[in-house]
Protein backbone atom coordinates (compact mmCIF):
# COMPACT_ATOMS: atom_id res chain seq x y z
CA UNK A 1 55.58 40.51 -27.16
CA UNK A 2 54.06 42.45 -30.10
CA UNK A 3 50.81 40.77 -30.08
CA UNK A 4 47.29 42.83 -29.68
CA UNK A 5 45.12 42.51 -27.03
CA UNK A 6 41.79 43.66 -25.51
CA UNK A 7 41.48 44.42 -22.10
CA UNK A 8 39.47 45.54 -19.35
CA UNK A 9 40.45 47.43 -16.31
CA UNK A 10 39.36 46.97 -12.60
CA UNK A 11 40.14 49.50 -10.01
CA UNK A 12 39.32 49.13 -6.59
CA UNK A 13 39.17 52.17 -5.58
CA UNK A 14 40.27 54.14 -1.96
CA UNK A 15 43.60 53.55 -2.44
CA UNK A 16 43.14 49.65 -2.15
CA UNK A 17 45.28 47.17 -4.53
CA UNK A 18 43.92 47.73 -8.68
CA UNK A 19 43.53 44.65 -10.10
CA UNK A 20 43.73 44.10 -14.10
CA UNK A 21 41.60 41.97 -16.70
CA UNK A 22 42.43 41.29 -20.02
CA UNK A 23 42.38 38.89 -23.33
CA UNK A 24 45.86 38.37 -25.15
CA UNK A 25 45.98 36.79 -28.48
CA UNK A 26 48.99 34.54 -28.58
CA UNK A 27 48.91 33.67 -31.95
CA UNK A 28 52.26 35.65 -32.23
CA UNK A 29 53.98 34.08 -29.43
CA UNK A 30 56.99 31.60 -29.64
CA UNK A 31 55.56 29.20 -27.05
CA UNK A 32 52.21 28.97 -29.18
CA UNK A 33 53.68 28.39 -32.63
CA UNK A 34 55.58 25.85 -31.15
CA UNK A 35 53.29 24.20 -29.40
CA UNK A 36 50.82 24.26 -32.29
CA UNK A 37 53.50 22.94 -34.58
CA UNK A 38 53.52 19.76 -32.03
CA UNK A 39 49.81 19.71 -31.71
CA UNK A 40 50.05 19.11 -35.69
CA UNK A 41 52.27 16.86 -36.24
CA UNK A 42 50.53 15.03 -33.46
CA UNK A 43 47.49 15.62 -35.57
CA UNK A 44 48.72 14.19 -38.52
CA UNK A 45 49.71 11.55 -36.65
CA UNK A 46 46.42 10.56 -35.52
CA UNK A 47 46.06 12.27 -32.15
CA UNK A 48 42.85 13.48 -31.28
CA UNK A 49 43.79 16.12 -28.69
CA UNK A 50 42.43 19.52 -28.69
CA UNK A 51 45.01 22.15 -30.42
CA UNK A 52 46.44 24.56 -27.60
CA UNK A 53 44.50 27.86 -26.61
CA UNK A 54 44.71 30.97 -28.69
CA UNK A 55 43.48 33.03 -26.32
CA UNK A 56 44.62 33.83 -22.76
CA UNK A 57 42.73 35.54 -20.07
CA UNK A 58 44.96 37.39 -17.57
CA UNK A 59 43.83 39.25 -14.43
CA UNK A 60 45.51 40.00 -11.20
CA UNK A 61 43.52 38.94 -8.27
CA UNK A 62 42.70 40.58 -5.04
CA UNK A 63 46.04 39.63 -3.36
CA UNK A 64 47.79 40.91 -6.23
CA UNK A 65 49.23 37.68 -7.52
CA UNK A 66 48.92 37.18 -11.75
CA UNK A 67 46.43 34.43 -13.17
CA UNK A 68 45.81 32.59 -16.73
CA UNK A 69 43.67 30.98 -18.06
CA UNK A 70 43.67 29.99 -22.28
CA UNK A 71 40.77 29.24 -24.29
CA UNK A 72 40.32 28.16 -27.96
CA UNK A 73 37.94 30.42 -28.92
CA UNK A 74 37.57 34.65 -28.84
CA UNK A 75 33.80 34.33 -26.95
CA UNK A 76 34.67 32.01 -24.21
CA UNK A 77 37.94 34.13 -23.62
CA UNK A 78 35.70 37.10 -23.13
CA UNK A 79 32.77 35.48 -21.32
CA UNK A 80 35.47 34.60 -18.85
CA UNK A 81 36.93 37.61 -19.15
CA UNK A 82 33.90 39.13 -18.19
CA UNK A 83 32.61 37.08 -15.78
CA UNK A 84 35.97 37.42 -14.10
CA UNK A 85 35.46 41.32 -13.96
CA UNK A 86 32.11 41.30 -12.08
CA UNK A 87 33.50 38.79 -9.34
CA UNK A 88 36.94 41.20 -8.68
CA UNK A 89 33.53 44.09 -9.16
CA UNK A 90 31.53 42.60 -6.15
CA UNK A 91 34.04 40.89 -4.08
CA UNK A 92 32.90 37.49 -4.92
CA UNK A 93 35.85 36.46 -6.34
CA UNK A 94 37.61 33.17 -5.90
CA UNK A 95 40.87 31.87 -7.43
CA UNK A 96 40.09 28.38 -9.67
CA UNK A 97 43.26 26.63 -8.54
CA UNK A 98 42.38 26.94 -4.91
CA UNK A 99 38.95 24.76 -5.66
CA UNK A 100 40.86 22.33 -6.58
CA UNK A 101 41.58 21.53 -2.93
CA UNK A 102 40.78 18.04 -1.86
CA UNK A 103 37.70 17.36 0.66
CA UNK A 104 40.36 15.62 3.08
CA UNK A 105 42.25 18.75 2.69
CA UNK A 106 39.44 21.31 3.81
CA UNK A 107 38.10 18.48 6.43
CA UNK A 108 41.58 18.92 7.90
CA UNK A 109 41.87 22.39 8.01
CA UNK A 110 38.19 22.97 9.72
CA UNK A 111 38.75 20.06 12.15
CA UNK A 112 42.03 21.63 13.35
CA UNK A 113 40.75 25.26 13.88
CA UNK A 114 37.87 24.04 16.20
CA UNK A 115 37.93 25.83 19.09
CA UNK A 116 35.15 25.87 21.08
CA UNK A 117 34.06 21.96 21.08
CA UNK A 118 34.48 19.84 23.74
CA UNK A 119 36.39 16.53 23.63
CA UNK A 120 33.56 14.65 23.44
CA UNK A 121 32.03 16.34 20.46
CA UNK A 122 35.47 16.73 18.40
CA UNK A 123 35.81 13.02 19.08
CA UNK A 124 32.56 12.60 17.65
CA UNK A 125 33.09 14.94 14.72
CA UNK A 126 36.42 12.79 13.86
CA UNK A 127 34.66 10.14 13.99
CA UNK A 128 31.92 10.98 11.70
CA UNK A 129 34.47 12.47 9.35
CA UNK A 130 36.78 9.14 8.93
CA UNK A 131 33.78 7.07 8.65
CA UNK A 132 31.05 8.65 6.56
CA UNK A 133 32.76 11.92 4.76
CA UNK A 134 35.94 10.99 4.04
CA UNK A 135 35.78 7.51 2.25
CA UNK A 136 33.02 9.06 0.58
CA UNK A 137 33.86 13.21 -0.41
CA UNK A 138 37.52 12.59 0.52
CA UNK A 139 39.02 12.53 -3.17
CA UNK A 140 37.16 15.20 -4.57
CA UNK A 141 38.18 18.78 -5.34
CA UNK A 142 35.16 20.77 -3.60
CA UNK A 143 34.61 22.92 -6.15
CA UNK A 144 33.19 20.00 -8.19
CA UNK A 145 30.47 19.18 -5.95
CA UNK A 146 27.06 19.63 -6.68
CA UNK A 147 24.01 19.97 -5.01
CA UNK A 148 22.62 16.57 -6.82
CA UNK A 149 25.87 15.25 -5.70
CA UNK A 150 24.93 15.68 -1.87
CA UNK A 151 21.80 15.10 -2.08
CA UNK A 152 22.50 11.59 -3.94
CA UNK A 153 24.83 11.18 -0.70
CA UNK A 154 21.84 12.05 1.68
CA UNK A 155 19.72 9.42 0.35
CA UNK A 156 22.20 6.96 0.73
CA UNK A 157 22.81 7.48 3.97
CA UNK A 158 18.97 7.46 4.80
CA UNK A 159 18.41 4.08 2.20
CA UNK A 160 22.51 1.89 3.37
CA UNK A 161 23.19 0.37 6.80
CA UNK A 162 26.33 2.41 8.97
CA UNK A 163 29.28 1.36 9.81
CA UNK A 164 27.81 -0.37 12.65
CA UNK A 165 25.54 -2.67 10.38
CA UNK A 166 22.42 -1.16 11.17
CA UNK A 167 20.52 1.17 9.23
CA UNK A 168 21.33 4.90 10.20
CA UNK A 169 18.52 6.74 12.58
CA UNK A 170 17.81 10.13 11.51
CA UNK A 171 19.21 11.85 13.97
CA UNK A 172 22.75 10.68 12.82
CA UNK A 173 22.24 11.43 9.61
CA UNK A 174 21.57 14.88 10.15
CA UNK A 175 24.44 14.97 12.21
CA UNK A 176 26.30 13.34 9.28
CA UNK A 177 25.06 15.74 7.10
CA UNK A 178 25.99 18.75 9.24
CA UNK A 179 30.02 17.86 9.82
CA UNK A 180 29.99 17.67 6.28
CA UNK A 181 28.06 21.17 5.78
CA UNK A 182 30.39 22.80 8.28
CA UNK A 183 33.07 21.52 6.27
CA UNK A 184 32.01 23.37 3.25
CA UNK A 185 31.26 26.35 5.15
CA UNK A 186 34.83 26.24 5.98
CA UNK A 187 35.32 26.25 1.91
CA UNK A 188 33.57 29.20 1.61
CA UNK A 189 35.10 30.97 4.48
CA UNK A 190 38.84 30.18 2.84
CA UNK A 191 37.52 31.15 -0.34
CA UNK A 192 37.51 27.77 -2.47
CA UNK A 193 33.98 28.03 -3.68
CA UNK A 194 31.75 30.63 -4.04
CA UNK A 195 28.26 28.88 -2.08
CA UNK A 196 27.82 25.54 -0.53
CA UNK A 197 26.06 23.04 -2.55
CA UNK A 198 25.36 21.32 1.24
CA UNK A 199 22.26 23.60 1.57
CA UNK A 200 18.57 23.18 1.80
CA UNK A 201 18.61 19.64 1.37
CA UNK A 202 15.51 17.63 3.08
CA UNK A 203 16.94 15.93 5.67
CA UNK A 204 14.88 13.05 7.90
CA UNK A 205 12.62 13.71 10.35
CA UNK A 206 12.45 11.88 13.53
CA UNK A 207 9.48 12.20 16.13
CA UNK A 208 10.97 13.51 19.05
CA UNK A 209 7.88 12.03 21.03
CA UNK A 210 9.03 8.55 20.90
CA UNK A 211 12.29 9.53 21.80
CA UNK A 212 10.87 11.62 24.83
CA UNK A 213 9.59 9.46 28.12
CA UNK A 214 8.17 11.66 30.65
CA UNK A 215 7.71 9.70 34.09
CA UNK A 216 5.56 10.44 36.55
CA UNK A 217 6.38 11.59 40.18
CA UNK A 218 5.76 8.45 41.36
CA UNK A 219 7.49 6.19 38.46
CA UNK A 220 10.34 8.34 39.41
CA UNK A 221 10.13 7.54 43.24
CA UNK A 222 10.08 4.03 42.31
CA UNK A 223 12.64 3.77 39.35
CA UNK A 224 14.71 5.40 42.23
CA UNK A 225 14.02 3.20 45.03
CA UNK A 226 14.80 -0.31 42.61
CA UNK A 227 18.27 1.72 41.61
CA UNK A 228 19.20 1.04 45.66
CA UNK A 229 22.17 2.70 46.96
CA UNK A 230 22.24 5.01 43.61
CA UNK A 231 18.35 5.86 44.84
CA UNK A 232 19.51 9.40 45.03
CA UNK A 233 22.04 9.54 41.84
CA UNK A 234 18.70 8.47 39.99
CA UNK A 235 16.14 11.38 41.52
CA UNK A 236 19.31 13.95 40.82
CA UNK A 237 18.97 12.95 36.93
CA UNK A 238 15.14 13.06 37.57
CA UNK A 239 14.57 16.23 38.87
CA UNK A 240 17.33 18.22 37.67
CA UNK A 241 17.87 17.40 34.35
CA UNK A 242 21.50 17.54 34.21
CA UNK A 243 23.45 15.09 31.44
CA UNK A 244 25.01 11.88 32.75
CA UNK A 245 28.42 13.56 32.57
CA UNK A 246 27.32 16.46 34.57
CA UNK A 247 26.15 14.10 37.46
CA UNK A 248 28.90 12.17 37.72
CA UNK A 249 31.23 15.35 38.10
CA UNK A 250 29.47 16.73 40.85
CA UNK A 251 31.60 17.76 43.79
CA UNK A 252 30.61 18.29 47.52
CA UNK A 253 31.77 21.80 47.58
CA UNK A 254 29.11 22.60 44.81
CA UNK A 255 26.68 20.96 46.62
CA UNK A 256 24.45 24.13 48.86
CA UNK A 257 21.59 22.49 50.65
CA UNK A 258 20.68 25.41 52.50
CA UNK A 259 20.17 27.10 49.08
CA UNK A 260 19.29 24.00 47.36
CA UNK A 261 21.19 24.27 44.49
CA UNK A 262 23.56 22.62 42.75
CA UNK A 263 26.24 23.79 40.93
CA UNK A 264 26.78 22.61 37.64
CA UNK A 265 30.59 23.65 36.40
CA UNK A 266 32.64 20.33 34.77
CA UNK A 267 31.49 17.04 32.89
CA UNK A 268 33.03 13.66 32.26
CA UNK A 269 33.35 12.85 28.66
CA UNK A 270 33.99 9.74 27.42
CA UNK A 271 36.99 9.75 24.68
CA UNK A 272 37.83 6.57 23.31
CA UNK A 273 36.78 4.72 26.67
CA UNK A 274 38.64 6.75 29.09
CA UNK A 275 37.07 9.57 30.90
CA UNK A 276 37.94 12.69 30.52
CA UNK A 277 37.04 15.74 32.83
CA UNK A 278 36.43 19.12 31.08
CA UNK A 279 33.96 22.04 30.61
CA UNK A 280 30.01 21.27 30.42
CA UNK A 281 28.54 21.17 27.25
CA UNK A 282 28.12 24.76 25.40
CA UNK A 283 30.22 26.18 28.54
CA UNK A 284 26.88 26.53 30.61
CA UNK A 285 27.35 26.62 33.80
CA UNK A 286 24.68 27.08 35.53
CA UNK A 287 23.08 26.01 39.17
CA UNK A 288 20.08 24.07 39.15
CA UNK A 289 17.42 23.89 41.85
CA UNK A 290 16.54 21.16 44.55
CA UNK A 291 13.18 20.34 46.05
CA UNK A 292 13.77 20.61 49.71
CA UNK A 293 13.11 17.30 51.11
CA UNK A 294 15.53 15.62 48.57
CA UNK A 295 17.91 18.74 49.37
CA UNK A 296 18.01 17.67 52.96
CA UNK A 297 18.46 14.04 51.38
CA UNK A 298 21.89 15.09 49.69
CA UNK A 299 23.60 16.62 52.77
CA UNK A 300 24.95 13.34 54.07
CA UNK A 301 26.59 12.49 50.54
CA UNK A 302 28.02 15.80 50.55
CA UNK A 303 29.39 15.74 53.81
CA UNK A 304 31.05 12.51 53.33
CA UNK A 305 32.29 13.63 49.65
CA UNK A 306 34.08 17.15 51.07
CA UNK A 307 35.19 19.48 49.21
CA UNK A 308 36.58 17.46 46.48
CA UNK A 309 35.33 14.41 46.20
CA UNK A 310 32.29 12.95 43.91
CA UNK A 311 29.23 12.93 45.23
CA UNK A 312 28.78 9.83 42.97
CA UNK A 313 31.01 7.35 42.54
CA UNK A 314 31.31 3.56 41.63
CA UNK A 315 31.61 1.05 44.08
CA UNK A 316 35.59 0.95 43.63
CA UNK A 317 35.88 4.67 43.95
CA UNK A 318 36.46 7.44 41.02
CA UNK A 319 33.72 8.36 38.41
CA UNK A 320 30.91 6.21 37.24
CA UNK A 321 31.17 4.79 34.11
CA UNK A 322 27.78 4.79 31.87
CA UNK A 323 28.17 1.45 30.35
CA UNK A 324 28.69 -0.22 34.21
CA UNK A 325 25.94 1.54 35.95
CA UNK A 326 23.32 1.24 33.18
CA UNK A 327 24.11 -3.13 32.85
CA UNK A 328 24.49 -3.30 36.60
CA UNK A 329 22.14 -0.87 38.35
CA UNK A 330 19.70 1.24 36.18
CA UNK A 331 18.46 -1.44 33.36
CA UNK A 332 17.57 -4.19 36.66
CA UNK A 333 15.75 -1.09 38.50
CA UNK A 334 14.14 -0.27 35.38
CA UNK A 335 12.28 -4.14 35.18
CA UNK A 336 12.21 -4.02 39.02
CA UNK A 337 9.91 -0.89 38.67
CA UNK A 338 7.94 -2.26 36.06
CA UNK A 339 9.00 0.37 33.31
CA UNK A 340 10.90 -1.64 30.74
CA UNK A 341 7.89 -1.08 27.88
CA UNK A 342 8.82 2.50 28.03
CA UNK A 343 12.46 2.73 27.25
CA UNK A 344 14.01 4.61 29.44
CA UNK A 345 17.28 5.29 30.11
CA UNK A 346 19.56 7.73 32.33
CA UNK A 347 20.04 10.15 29.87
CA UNK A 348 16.32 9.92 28.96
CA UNK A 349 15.64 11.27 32.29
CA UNK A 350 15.91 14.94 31.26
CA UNK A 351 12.85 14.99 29.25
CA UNK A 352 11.29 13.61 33.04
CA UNK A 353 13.03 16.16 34.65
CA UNK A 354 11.73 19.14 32.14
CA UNK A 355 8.22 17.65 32.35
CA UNK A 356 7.73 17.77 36.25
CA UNK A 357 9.07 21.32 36.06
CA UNK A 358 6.78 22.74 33.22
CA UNK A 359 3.88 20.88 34.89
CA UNK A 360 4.97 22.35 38.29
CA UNK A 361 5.08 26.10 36.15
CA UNK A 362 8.33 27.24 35.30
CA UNK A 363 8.66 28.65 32.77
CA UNK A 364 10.76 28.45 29.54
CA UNK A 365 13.65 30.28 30.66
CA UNK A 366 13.71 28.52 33.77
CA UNK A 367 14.05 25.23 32.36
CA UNK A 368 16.92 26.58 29.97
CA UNK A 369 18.46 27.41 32.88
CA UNK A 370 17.95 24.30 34.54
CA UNK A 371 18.75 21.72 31.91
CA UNK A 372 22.00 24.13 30.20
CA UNK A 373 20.07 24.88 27.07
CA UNK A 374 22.12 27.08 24.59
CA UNK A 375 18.86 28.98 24.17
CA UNK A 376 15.05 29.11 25.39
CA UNK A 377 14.28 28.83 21.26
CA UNK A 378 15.99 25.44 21.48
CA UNK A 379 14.29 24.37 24.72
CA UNK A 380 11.01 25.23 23.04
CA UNK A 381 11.54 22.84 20.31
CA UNK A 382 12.39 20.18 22.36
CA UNK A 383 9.27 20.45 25.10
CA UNK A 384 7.22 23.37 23.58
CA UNK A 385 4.11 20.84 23.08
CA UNK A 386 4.18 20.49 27.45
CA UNK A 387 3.24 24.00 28.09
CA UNK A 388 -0.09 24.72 28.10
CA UNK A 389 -1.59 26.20 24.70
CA UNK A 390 -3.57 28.99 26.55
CA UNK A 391 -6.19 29.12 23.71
CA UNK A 392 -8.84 28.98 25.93
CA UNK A 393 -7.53 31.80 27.37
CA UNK A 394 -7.90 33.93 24.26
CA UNK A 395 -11.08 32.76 23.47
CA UNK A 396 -12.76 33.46 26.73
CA UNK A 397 -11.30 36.78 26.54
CA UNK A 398 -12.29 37.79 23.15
CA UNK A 399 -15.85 36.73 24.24
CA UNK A 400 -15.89 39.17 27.39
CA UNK A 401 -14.92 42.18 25.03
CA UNK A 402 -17.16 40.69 22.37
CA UNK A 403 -20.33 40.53 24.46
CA UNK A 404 -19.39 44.07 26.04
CA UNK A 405 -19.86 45.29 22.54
CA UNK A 406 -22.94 43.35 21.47
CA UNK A 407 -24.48 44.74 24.79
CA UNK A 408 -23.45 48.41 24.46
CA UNK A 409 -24.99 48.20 20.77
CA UNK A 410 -28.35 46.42 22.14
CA UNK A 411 -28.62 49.26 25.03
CA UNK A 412 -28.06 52.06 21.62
CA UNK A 413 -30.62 50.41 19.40
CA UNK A 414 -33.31 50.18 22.55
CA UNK A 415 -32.79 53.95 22.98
């Protein structure tokens, strides 16, 4: 091999694996003189590749296994040499070949180690994937992806109509956005890429106010009474802010009108347009509160469910469908009640639900509770602008110890 080389030395020290960095000159190997006699011929020729690399940076990495890389020139041999070194130094280290890897390829691997979603949300992740990451990211190796590069992709997701024709709201392209971040996250984790260039990007804004419609105890009572024999399916979504899925699961044995509560354990998710029965959302389960006199309302439903049936269920039997009751039932009550300028719908209800409660005075953690929040910092978010500011509160008690002072130093300067 007779050739000199330079080298530096890594040792990871406490008995772990050492790993190796060095420079070799191959101007003395066989496979370099023959490949540069080809690169000249192919020169003379009239080729205008580059000649083969001189100089070969060699390291073993953390798992042991030998890399290369060649360069042209001595100074970018050693500026890789030592850039090399103080990755393997602070464990930031990632291979080049394995950033490489396709987006598709990643997408794949995160999308089949979820875990903890629910049907409904990996069908929505999929979803999002094949239609606004993939034909997009789904060719390119992820280490070549820059943070220009998403944030070109952000704006034209904000500026181009979706798949569905219509411009994209902002919610969905922050959803968008995320699937894709957790995809690179993934990258990270599996060490392809060092950071994620899918990070503090401005995403859009929407104003959850106009999305919010908070009814009124009595626009309730008669949204309720237009919905007919679903009067009491639309005051459940009304006053105890559990999802559409979550209502329509509800069994009789879960039903406790002495304790007026309500057990919240399973949801209907629909996958593709067939419902599917699984875990609530974020595995909360939880038991939310009645007011008595709609308590005492339930207990015929319940008796007549038992034990296992639906409290709610379409006129054929089995579990309401969203599509069905909303057409049918909920969008007629809705102009029978004289609410159609404000937009509600069933799912909208929750936001009436929290907004009776916080005006009634629970407080945040109760509302967490009731509506299955993952947190009280995410309920606060959502309806922290219903709870009363309490400023006036401060400032009529800074005044009591402020005038307590101003009188104590009146009653010194008199003396």
């Amino acid at each position: 091999m007779g050739s000199p080389r330079t080298s530096t030395d890594y040792v990871i020290r406490r008995g772990e694996r050492m790993a190796r960095v060095w420079i070799e000159d191959r101007a003395g190997h066989a496979d370099y003189q023959a490949a540069m006699e080809k690169w000249q011929a192919a020169k003379k020729a009239g080729s205008k590749r580059q000649p083969p690399g001189r100089w070969r940076v060699r390291w073993y990495g953390p798992d042991g296994k030998p890399k290369a890389k060649t360069f042209q020139k001595l100074p970018q041999a050693e500026a890789e040499k030592q850039t090399l070194t103080g990755r393997l130094d602070k464990g930031s280290y990632r291979d080049p070949q394995s950033g490489k890897a396709a987006v598709t390829v990643v997408a794949e691997e995160w999308f089949g180690k979820l875990r903890k979603q629910g049907r409904r949300t990996k069908a929505d992740y999929r979803e999002i994937l094949d239609s606004y990451v993939l034909p997009y990211w789904g060719s390119w190796q992820v280490a070549a992806i820059a943070w220009d590069d998403v944030s070109t992709w952000v704006d034209e997701l904000c500026e181009k109509p979706g798949k569905s024709g219509r411009k994209l709201g902002a919610a969905r392209v922050v959803k968008i956005y995320r699937v894709f971040s957790a995809v690179l996250k993934h990258a990270v984790k599996s060490h392809r890429i060092a950071a994620s260039p899918a990070t503090e990007h401005d995403l859009p804004r929407r104003d959850d106010d106009d999305d919010h419609v908070y009814l009124s105890h009595e626009q309730l009572e008669a949204l309720a009474n237009a919905a007919g024999e679903y009067r009491l399916l639309v005051l459940t979504l009304g006053y105890c802010g559990i999802r559409w899925g979550e209502a329509i699961a509800a069994k009789g044995r879960r039903l406790n009108v002495d304790t007026r509560r309500l057990r919240i354990v399973q949801a209907y998710s629909d996958v593709k347009g067939k419902l599917e029965l699984g875990p609530v959302k974020t595995h909360e389960k939880r038991s939310v509160p009645l007011p008595r006199s709609f308590a005492e309302e339930l207990r015929p439903i319940g008796d007549a469910a038992g034990a296992d049936g639906l409290l709610y269920t379409a006129p054929e039997g089995g579990p309401l469908r969203y599509s069905n009751f909303r057409g049918r039932i909920f969008d007629p009550a809705v102009k029978a009640a004289g609410l159609t300028e404000l937009g509600i719908t069933p799912h909208k209800l929750r936001h009436t639900a929290a907004s009776l409660a916080i005006a009634a005075g629970a407080d945040v953690k109760v509302v967490q509770l009731m509506l299955g929040h993952k947190s009280a910092a995410m309920t606060l978010d959502v309806y922290g602008h219903l709870w009363p500011d309490r400023l006036d509160e401060v400032a009529d008690a800074l005044d009591i110890g402020r005038n307590a002072a101003l009188e104590k130093l009146r009653a010194q300067l008199a003396a």
